[in-house]
C-alpha atoms as a PDB file:
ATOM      1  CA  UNK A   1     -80.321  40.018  11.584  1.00  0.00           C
ATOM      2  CA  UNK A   2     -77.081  39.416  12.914  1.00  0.00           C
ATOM      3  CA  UNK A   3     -73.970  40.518  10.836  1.00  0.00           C
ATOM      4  CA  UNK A   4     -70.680  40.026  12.411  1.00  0.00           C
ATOM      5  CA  UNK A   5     -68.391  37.051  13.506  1.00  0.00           C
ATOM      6  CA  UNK A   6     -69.124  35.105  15.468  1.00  0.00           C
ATOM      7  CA  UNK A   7     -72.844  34.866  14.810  1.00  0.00           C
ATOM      8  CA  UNK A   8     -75.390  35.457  17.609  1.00  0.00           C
ATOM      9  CA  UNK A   9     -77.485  32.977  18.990  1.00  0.00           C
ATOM     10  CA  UNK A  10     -80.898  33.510  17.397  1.00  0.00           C
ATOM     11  CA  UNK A  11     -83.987  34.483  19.479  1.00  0.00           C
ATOM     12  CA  UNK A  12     -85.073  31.182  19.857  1.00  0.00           C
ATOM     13  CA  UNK A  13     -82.095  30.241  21.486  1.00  0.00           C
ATOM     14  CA  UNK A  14     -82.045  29.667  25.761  1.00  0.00           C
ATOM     15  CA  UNK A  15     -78.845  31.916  25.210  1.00  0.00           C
ATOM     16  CA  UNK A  16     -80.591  34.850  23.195  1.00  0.00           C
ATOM     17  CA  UNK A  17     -79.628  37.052  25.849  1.00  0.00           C
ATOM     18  CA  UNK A  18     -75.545  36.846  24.910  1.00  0.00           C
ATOM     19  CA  UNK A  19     -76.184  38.567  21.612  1.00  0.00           C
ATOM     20  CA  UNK A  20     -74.560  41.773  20.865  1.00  0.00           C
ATOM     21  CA  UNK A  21     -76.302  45.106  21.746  1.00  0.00           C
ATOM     22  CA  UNK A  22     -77.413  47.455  18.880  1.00  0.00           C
ATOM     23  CA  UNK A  23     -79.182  50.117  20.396  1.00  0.00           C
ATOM     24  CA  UNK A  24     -79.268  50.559  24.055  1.00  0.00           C
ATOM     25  CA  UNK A  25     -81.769  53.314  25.966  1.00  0.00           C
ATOM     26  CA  UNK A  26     -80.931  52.513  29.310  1.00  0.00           C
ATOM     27  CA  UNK A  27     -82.902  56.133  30.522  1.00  0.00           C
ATOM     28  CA  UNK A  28     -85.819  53.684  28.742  1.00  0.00           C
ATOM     29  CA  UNK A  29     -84.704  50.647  30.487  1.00  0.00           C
ATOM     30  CA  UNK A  30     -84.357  48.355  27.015  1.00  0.00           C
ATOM     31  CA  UNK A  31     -81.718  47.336  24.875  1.00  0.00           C
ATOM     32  CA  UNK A  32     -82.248  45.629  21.487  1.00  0.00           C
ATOM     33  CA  UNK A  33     -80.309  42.987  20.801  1.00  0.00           C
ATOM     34  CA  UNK A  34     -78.887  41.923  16.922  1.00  0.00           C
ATOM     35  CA  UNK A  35     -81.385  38.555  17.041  1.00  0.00           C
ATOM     36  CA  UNK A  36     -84.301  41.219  17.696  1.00  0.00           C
ATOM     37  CA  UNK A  37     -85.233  40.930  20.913  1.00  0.00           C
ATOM     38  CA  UNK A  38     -86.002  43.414  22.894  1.00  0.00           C
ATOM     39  CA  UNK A  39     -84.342  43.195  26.227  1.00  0.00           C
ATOM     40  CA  UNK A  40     -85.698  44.765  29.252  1.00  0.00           C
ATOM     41  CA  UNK A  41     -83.922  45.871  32.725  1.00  0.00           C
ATOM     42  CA  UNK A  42     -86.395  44.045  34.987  1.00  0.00           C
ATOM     43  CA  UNK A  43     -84.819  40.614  32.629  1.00  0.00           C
ATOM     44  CA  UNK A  44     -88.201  40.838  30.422  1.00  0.00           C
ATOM     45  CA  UNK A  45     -87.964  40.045  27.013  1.00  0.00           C
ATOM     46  CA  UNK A  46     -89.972  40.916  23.883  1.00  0.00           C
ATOM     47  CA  UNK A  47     -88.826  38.337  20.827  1.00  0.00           C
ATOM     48  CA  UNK A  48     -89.320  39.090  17.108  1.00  0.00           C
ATOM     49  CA  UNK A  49     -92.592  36.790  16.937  1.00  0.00           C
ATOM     50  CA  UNK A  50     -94.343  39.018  19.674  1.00  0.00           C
ATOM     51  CA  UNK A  51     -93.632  36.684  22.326  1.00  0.00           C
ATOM     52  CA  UNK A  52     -93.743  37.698  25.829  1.00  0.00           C
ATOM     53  CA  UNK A  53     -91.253  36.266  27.923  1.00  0.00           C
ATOM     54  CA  UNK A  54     -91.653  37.156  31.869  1.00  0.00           C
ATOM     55  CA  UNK A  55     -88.839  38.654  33.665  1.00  0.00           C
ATOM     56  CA  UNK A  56     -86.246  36.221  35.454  1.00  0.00           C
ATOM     57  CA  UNK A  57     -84.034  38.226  37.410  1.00  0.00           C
ATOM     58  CA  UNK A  58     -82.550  35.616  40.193  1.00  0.00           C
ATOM     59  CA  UNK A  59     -83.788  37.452  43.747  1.00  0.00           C
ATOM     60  CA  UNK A  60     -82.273  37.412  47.219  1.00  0.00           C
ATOM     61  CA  UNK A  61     -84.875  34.872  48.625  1.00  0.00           C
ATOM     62  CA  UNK A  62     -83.354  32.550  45.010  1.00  0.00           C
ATOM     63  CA  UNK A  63     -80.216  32.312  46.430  1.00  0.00           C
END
């Protein structure tokens, strides 16, 4: 999906997250991303195979 320089890591990829926003609807709370996922606020992601990956925002009792 991705069309510009440098290419975006794919959604497979531990850093899918780094590709380039192409629609964002933060009033929604999602972005999609140019690999296809669909990136969520809360750190949830939705990838182009229909995977479900949980949320992984770092919290307070993390750090």
């Amino acid at each position: 999906m991705c069309q510009h320089t440098p290419i975006c890591p794919s959604a497979e990829a531990a850093d899918r997250e780094a590709a380039v926003v192409v629609a964002a609807h933060p009033e929604q709370g999602w972005s999609l991303l140019c690999n296809g996922v669909l990136l969520f606020e809360d750190t949830g992601e939705i990838l182009p195979n229909g995977k479900i990956v949980a949320p992984h925002r770092l919290t307070s009792a993390a750090v």
